[in-house]
PDB file of N, CA and C in Angstrom:
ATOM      1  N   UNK A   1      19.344   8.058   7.485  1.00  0.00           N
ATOM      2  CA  UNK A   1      18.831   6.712   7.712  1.00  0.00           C
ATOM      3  C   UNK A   1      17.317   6.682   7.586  1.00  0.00           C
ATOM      4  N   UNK A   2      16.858   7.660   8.124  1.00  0.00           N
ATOM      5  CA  UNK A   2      15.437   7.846   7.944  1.00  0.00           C
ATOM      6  C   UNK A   2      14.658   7.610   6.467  1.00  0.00           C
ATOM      7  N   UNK A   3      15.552   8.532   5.512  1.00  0.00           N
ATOM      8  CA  UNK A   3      15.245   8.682   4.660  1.00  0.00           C
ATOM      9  C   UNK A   3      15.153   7.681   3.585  1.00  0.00           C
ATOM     10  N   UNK A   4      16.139   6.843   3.981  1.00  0.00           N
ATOM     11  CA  UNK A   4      16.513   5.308   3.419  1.00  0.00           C
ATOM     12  C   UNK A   4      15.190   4.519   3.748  1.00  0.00           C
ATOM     13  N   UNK A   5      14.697   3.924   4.778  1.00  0.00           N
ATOM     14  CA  UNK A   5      13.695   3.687   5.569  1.00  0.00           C
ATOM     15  C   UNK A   5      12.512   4.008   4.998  1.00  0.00           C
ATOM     16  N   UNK A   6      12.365   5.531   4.382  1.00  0.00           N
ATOM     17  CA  UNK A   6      11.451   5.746   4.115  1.00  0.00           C
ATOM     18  C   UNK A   6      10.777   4.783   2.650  1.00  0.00           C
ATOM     19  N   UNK A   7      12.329   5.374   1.583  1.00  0.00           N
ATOM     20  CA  UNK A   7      12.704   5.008   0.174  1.00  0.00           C
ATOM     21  C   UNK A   7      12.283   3.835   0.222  1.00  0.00           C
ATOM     22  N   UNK A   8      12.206   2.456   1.348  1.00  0.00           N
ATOM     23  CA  UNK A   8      12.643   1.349   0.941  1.00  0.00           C
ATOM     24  C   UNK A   8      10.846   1.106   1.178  1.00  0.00           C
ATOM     25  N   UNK A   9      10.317   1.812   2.114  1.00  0.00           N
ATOM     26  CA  UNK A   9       8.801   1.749   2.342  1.00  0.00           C
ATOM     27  C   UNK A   9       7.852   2.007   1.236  1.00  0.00           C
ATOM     28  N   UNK A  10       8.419   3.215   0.387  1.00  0.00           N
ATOM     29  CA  UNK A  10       7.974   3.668  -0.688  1.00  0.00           C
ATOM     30  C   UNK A  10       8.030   2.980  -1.813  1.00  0.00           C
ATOM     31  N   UNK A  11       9.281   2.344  -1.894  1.00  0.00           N
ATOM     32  CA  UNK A  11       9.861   1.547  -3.050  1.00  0.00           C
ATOM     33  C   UNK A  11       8.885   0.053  -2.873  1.00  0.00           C
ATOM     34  N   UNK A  12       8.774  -0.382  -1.418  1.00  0.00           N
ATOM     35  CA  UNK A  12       7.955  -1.674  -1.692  1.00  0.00           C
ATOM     36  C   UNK A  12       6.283  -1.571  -2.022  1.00  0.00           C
ATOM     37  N   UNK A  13       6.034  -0.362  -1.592  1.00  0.00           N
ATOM     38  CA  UNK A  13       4.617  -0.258  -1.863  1.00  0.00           C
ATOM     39  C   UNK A  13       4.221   0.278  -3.381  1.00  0.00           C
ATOM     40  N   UNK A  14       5.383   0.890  -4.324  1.00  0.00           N
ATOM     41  CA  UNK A  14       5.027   1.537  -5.245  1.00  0.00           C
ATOM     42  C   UNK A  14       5.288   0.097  -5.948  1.00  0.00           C
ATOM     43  N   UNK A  15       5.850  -0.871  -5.910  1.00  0.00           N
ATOM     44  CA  UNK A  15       6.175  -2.175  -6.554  1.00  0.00           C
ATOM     45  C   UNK A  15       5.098  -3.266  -6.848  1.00  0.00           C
ATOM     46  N   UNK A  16       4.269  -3.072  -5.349  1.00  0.00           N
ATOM     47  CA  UNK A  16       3.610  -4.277  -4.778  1.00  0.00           C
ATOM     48  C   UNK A  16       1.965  -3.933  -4.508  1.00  0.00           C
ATOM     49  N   UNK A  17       1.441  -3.329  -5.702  1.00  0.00           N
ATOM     50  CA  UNK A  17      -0.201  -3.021  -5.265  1.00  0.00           C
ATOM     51  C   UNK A  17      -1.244  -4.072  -5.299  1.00  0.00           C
ATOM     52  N   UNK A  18      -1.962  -3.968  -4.585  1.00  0.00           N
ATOM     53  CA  UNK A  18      -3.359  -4.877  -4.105  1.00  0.00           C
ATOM     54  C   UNK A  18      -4.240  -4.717  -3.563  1.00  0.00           C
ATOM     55  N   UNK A  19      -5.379  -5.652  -3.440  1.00  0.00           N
ATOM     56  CA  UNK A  19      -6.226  -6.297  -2.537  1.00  0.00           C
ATOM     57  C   UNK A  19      -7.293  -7.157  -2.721  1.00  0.00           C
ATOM     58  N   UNK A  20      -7.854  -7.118  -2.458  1.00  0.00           N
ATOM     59  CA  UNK A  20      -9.307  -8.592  -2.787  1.00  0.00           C
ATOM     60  C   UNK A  20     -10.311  -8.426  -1.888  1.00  0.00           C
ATOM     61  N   UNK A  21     -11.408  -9.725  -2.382  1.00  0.00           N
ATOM     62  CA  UNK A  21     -12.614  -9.415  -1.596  1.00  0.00           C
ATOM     63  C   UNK A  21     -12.124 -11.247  -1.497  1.00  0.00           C
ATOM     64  N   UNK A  22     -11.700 -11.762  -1.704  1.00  0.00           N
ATOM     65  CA  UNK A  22     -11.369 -13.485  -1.510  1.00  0.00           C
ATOM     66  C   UNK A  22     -10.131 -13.591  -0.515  1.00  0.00           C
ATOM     67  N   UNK A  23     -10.378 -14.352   0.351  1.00  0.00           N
ATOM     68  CA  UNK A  23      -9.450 -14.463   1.627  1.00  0.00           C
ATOM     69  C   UNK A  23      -9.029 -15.997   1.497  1.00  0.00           C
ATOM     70  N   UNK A  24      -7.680 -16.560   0.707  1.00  0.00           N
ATOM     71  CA  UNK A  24      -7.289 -17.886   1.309  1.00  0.00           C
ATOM     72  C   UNK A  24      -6.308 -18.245   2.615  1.00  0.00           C
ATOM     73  N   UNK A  25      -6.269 -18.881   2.946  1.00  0.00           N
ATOM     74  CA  UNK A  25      -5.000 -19.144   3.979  1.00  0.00           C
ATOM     75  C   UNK A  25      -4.288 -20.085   3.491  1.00  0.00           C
ATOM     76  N   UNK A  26      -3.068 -20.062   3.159  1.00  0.00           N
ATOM     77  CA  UNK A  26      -1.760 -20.935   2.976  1.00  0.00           C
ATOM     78  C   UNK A  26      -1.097 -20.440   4.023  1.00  0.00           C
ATOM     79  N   UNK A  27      -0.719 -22.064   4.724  1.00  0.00           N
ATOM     80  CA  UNK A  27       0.396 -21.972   5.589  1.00  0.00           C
ATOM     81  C   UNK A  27      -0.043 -20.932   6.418  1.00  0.00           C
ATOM     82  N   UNK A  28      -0.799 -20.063   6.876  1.00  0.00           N
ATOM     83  CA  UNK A  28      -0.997 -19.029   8.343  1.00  0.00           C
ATOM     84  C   UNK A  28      -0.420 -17.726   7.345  1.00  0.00           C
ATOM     85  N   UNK A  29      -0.893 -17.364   6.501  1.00  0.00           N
ATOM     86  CA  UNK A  29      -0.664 -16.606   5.166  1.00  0.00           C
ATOM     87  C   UNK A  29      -1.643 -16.398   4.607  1.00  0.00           C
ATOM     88  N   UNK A  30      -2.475 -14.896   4.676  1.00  0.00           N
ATOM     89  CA  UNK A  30      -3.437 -14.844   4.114  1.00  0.00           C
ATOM     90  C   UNK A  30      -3.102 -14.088   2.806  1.00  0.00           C
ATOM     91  N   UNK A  31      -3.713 -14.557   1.636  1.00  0.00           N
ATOM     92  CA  UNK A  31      -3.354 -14.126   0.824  1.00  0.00           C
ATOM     93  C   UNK A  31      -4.984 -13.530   0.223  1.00  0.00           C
ATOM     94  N   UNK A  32      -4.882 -12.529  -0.680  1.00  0.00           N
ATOM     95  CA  UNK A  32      -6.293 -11.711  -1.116  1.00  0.00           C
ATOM     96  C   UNK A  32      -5.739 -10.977  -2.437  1.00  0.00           C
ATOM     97  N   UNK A  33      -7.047 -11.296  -3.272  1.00  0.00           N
ATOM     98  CA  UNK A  33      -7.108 -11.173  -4.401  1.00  0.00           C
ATOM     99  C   UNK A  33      -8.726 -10.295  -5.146  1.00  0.00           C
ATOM    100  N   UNK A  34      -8.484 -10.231  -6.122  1.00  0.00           N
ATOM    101  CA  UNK A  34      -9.708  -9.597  -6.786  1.00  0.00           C
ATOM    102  C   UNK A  34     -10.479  -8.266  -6.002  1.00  0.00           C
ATOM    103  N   UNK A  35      -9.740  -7.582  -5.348  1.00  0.00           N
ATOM    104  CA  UNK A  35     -10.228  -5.826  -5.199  1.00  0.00           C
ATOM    105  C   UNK A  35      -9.967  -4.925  -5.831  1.00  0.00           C
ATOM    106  N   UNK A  36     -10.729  -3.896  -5.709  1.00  0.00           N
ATOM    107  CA  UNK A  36     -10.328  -2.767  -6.746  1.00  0.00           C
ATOM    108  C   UNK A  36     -10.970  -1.697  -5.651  1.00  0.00           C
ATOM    109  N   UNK A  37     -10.077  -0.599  -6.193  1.00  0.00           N
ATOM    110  CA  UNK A  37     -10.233   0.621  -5.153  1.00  0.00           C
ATOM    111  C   UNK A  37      -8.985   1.847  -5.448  1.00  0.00           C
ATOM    112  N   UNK A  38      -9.099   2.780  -5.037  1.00  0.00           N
ATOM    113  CA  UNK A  38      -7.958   3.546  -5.431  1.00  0.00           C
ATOM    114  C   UNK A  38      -6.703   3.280  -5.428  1.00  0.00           C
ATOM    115  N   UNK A  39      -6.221   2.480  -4.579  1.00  0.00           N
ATOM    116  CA  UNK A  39      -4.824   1.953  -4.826  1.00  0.00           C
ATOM    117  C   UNK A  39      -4.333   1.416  -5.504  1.00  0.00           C
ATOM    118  N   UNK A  40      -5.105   0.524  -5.812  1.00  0.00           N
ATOM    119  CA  UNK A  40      -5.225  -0.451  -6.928  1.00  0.00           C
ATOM    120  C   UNK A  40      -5.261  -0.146  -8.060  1.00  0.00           C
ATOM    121  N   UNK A  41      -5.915   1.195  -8.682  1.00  0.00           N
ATOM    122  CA  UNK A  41      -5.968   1.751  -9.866  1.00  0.00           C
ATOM    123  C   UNK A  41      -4.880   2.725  -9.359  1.00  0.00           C
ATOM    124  N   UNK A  42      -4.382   3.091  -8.571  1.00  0.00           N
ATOM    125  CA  UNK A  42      -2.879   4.333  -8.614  1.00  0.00           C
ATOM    126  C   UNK A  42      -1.742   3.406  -9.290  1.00  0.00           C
ATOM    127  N   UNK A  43      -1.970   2.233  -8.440  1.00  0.00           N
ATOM    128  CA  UNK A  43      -0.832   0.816  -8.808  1.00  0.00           C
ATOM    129  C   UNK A  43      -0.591   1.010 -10.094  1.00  0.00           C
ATOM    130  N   UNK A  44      -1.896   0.366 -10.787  1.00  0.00           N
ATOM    131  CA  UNK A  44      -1.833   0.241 -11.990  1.00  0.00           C
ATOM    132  C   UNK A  44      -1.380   1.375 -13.183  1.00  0.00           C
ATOM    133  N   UNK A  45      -2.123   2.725 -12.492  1.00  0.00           N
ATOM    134  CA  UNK A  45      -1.260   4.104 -13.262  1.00  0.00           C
ATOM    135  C   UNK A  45      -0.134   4.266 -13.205  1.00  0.00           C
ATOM    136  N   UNK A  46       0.614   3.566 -12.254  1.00  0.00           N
ATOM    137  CA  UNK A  46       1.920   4.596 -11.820  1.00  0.00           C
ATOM    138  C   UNK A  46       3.066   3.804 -12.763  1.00  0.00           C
ATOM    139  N   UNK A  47       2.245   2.838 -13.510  1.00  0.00           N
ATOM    140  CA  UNK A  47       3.268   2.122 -14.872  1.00  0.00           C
ATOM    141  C   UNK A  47       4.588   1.612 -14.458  1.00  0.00           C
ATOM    142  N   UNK A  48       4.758   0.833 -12.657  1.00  0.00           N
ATOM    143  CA  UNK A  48       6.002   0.545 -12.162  1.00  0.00           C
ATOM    144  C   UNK A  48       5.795  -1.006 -13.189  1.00  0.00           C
ATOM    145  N   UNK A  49       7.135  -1.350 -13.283  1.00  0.00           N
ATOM    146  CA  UNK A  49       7.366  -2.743 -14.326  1.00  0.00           C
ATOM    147  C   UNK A  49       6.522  -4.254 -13.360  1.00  0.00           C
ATOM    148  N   UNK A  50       6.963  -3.952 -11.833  1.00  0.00           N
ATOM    149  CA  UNK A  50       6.468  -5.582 -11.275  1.00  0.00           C
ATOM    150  C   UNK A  50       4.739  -5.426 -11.186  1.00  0.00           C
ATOM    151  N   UNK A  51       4.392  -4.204 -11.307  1.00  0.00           N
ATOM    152  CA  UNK A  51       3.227  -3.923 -11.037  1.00  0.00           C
ATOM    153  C   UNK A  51       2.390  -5.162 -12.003  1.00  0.00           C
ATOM    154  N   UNK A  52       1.238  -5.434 -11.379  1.00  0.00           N
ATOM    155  CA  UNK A  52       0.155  -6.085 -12.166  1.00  0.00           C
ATOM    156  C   UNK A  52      -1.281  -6.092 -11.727  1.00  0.00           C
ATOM    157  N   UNK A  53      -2.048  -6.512 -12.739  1.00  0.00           N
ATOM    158  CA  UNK A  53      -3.984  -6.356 -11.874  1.00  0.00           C
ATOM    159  C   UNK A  53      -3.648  -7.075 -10.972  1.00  0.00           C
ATOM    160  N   UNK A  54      -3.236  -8.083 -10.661  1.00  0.00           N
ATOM    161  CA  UNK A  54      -3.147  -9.490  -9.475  1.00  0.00           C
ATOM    162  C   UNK A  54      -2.665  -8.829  -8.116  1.00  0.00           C
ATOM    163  N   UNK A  55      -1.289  -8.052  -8.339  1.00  0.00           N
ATOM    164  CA  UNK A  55      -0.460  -8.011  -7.495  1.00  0.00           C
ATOM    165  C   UNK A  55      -1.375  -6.273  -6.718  1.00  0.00           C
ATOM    166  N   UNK A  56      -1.596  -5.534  -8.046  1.00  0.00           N
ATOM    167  CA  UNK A  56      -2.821  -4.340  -7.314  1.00  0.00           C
ATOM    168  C   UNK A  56      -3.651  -4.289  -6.519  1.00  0.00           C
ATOM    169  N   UNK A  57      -4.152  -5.243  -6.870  1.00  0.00           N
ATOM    170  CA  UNK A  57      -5.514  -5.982  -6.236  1.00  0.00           C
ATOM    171  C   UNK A  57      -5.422  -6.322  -5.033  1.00  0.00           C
ATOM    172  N   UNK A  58      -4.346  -7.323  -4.792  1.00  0.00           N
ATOM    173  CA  UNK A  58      -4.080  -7.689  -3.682  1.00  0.00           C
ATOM    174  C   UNK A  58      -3.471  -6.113  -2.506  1.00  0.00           C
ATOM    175  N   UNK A  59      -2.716  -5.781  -3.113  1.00  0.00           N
ATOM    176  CA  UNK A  59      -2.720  -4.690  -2.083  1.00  0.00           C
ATOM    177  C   UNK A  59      -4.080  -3.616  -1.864  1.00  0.00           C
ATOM    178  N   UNK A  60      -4.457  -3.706  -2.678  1.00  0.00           N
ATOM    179  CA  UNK A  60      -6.026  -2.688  -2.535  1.00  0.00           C
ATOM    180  C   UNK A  60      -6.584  -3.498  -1.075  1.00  0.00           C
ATOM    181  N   UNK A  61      -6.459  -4.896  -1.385  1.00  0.00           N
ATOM    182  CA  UNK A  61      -7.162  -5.967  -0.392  1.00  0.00           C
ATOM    183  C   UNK A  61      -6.847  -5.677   0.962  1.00  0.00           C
ATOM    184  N   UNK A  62      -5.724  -6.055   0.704  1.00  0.00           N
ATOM    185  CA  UNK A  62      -4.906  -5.184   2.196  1.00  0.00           C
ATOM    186  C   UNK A  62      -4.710  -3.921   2.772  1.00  0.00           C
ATOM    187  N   UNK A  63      -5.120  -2.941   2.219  1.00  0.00           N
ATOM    188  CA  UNK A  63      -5.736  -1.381   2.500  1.00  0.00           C
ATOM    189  C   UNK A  63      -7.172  -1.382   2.904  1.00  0.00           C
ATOM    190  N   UNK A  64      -7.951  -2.615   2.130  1.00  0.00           N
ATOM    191  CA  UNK A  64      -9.076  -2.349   2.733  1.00  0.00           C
ATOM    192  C   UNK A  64      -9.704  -2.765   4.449  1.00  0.00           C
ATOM    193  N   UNK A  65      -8.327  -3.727   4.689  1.00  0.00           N
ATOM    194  CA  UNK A  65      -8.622  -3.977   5.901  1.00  0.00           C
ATOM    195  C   UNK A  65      -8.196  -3.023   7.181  1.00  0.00           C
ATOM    196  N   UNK A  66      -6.955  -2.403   6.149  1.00  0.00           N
ATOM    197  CA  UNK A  66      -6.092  -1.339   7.301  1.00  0.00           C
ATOM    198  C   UNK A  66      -6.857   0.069   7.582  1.00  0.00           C
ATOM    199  N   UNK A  67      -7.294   0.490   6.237  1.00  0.00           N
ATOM    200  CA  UNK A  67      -7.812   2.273   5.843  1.00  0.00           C
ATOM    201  C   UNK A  67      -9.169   1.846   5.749  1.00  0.00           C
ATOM    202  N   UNK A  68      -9.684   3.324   5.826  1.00  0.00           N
ATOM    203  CA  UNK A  68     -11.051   4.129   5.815  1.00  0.00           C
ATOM    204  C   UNK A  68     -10.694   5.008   4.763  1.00  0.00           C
ATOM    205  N   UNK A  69     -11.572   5.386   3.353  1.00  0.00           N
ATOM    206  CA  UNK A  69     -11.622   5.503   2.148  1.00  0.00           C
ATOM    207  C   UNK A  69     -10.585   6.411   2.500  1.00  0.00           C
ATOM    208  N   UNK A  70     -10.945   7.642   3.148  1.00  0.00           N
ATOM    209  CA  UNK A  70     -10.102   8.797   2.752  1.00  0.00           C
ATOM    210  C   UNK A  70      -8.266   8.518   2.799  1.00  0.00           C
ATOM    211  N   UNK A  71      -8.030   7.611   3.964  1.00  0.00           N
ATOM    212  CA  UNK A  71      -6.570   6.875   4.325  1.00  0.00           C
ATOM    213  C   UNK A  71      -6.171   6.672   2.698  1.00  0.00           C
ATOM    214  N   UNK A  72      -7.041   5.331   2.507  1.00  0.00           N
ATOM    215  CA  UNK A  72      -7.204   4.876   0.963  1.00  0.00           C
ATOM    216  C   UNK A  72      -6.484   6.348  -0.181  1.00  0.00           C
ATOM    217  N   UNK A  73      -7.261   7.310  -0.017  1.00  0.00           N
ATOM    218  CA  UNK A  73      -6.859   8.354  -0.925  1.00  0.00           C
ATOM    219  C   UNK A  73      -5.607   9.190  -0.537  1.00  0.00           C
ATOM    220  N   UNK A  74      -5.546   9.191   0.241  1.00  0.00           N
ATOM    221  CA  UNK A  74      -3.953   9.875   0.818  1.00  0.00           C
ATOM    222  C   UNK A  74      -3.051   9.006   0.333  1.00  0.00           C
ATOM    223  N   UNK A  75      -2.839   7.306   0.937  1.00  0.00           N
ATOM    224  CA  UNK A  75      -1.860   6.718   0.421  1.00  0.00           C
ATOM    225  C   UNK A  75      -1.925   6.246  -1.119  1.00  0.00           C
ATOM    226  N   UNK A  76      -3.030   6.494  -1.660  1.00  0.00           N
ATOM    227  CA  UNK A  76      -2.928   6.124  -3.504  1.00  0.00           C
ATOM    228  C   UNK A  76      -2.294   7.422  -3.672  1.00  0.00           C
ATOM    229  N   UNK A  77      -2.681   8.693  -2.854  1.00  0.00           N
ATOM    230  CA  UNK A  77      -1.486   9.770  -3.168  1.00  0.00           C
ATOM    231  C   UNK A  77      -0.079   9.539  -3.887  1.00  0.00           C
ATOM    232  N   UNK A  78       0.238   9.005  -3.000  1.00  0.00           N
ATOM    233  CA  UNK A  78       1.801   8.733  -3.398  1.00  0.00           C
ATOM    234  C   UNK A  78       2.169   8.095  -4.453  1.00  0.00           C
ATOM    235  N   UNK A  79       1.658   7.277  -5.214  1.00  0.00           N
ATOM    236  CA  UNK A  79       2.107   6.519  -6.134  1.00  0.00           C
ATOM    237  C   UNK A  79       2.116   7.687  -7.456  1.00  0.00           C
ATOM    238  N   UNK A  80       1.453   8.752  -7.484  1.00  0.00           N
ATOM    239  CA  UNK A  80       1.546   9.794  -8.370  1.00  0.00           C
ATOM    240  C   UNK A  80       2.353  10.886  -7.498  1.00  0.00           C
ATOM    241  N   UNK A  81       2.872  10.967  -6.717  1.00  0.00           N
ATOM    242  CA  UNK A  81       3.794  12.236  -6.144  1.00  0.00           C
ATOM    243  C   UNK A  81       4.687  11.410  -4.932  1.00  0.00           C
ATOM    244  N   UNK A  82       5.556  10.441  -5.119  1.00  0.00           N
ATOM    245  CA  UNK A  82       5.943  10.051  -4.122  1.00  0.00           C
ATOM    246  C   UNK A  82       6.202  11.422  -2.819  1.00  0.00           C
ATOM    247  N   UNK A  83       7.066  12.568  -3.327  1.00  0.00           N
ATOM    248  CA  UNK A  83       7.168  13.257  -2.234  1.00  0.00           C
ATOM    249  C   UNK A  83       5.895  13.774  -1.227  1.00  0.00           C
ATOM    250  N   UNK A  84       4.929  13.671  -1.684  1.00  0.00           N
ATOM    251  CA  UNK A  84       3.584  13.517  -0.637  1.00  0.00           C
ATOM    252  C   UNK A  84       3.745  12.613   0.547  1.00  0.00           C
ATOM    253  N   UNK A  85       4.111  11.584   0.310  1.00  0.00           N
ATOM    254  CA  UNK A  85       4.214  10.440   1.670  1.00  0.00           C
ATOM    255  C   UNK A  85       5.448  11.125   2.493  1.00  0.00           C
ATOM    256  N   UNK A  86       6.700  11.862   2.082  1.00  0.00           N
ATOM    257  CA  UNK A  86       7.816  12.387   2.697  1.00  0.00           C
ATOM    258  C   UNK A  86       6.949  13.602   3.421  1.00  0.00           C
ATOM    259  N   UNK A  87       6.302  14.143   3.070  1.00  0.00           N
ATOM    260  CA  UNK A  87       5.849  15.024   3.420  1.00  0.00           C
ATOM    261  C   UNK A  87       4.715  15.248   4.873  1.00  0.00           C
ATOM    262  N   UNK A  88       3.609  14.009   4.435  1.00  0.00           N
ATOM    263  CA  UNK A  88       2.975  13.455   5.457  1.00  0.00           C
ATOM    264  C   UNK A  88       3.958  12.493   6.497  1.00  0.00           C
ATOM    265  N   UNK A  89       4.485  12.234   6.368  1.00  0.00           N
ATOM    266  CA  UNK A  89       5.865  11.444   7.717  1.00  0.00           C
ATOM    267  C   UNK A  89       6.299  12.315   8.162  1.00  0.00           C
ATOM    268  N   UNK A  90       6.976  13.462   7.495  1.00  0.00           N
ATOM    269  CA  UNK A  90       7.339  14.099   8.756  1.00  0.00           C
ATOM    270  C   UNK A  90       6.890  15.303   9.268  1.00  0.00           C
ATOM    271  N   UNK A  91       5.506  15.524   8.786  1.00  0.00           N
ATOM    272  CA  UNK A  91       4.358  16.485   9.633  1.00  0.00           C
ATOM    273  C   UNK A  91       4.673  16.473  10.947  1.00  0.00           C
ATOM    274  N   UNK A  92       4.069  17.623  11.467  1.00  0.00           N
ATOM    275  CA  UNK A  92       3.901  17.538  13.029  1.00  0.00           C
ATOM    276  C   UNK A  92       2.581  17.087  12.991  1.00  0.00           C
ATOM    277  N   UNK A  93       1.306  17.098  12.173  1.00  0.00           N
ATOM    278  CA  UNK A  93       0.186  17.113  12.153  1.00  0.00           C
ATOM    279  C   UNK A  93      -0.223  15.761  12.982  1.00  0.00           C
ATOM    280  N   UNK A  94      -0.871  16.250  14.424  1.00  0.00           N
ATOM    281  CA  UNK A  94      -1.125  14.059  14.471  1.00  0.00           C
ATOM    282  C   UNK A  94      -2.195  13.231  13.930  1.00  0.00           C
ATOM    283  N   UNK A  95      -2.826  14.067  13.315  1.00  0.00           N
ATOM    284  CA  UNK A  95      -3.548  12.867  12.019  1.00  0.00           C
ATOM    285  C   UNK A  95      -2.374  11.898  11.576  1.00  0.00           C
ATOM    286  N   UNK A  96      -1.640  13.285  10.979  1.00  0.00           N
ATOM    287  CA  UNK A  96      -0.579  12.625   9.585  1.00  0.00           C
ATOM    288  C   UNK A  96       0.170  11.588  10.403  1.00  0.00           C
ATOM    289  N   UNK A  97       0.422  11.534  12.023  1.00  0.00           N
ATOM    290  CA  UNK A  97       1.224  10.801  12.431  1.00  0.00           C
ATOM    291  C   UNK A  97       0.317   9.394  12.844  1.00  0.00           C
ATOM    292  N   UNK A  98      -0.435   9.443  13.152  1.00  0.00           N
ATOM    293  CA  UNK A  98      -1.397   8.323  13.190  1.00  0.00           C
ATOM    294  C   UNK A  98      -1.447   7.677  11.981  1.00  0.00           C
ATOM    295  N   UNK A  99      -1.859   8.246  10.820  1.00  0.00           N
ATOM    296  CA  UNK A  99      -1.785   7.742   9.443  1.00  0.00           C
ATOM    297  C   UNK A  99      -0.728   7.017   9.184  1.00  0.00           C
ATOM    298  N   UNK A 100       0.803   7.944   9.120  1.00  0.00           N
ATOM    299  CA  UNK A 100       1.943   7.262   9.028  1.00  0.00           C
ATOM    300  C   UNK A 100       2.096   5.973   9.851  1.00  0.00           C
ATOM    301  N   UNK A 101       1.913   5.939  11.089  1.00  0.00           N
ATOM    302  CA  UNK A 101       1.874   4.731  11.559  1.00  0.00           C
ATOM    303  C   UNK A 101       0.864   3.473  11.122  1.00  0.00           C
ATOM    304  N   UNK A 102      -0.263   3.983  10.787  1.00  0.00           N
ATOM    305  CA  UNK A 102      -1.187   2.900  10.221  1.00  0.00           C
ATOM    306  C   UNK A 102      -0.272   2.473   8.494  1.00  0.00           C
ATOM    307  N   UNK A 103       0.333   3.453   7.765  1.00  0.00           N
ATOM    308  CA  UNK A 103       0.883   3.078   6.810  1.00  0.00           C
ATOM    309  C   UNK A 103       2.021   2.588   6.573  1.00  0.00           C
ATOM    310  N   UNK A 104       2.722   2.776   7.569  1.00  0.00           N
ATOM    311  CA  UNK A 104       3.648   1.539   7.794  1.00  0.00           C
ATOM    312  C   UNK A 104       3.724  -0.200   8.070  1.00  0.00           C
ATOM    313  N   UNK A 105       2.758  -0.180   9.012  1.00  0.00           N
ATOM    314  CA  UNK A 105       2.034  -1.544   9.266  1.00  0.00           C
ATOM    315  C   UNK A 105       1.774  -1.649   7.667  1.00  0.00           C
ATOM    316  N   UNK A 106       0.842  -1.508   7.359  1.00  0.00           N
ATOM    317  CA  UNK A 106       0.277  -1.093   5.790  1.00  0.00           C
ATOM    318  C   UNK A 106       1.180  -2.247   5.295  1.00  0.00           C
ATOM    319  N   UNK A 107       2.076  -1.130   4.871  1.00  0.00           N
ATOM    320  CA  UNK A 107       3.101  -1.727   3.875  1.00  0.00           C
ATOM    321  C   UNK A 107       3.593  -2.757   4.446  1.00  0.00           C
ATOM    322  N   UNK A 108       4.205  -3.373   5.474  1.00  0.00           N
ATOM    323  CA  UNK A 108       4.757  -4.312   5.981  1.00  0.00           C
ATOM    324  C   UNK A 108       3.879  -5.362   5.515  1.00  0.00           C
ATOM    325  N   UNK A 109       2.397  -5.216   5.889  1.00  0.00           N
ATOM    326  CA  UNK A 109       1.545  -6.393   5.845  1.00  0.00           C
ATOM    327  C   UNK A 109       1.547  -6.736   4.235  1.00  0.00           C
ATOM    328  N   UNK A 110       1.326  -5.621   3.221  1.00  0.00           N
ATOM    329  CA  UNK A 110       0.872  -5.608   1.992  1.00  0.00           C
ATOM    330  C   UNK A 110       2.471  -6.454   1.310  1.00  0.00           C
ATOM    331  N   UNK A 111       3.667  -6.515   1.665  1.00  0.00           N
ATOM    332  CA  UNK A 111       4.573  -6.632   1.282  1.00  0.00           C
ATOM    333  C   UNK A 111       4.347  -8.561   1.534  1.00  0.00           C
ATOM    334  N   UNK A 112       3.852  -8.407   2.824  1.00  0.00           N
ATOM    335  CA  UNK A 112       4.158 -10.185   3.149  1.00  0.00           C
ATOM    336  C   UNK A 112       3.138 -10.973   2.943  1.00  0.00           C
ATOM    337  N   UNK A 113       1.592 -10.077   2.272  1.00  0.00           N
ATOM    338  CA  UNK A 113       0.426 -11.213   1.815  1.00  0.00           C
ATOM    339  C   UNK A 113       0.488 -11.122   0.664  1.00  0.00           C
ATOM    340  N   UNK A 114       1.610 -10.236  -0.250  1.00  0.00           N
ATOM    341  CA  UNK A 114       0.983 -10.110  -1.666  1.00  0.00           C
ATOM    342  C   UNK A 114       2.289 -10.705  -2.250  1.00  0.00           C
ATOM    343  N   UNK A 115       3.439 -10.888  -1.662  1.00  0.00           N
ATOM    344  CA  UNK A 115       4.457 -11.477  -1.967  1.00  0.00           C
ATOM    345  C   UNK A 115       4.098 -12.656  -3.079  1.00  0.00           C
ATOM    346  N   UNK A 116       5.045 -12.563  -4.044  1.00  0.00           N
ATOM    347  CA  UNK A 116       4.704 -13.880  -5.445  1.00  0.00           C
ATOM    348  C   UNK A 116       3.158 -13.520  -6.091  1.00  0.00           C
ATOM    349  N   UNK A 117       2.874 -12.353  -6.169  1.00  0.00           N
ATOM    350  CA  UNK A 117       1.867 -12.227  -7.342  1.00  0.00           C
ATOM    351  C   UNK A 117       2.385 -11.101  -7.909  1.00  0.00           C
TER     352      UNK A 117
END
């Protein structure tokens, strides 16, 4: 089950890259656009089909509010080695577990502001 959980965490973030330096609000919905940063360019490398500059961007946007550069470089990790993120989850290390928890939020958030780009 875990592992499912994980897949489906992995699967929405390798789908859905972004972020921005422009903050609108629709509806209590912030949505962000036009960033660039390592995620954003992993997004764009990792040649997934929904991927786009828009939708990259926006998740870069939303990393930049969650991570501190190096976070930033661990989780663009994954989009070139998914098994890296399996790896950092189930560390004993409690960085890695602090991280994991900040990258979960992560993805949750990045999934529901970048939604429709």
């Amino acid at each position: 089950m875990r592992t499912a959980g994980f897949c489906l965490v992995a699967a929405l973030m390798l789908a859905a890259c972004g972020g921005g330096n422009r903050v609108d609000r629709a509806q209590g919905a912030m949505a962000v656009s036009f960033a660039s940063g390592p995620i954003s360019k992993a997004c764009l490398r990792a040649g997934r089909k929904a991927a786009s500059g828009r939708l990259c961007n926006c998740v870069q946007g939303v990393a930049n509010r969650a991570f501190d550069g190096s976070e930033q470089r661990m989780a663009a990790s994954f989009f070139a080695d998914p098994h890296r993120a399996q790896e950092i989850r189930q560390s004993d290390n409690p960085g890695h577990e602090v991280f994991w928890r900040k990258y979960k939020a992560f993805a949750a958030n990045a999934e529901r502001v970048c939604r429709g780009y």
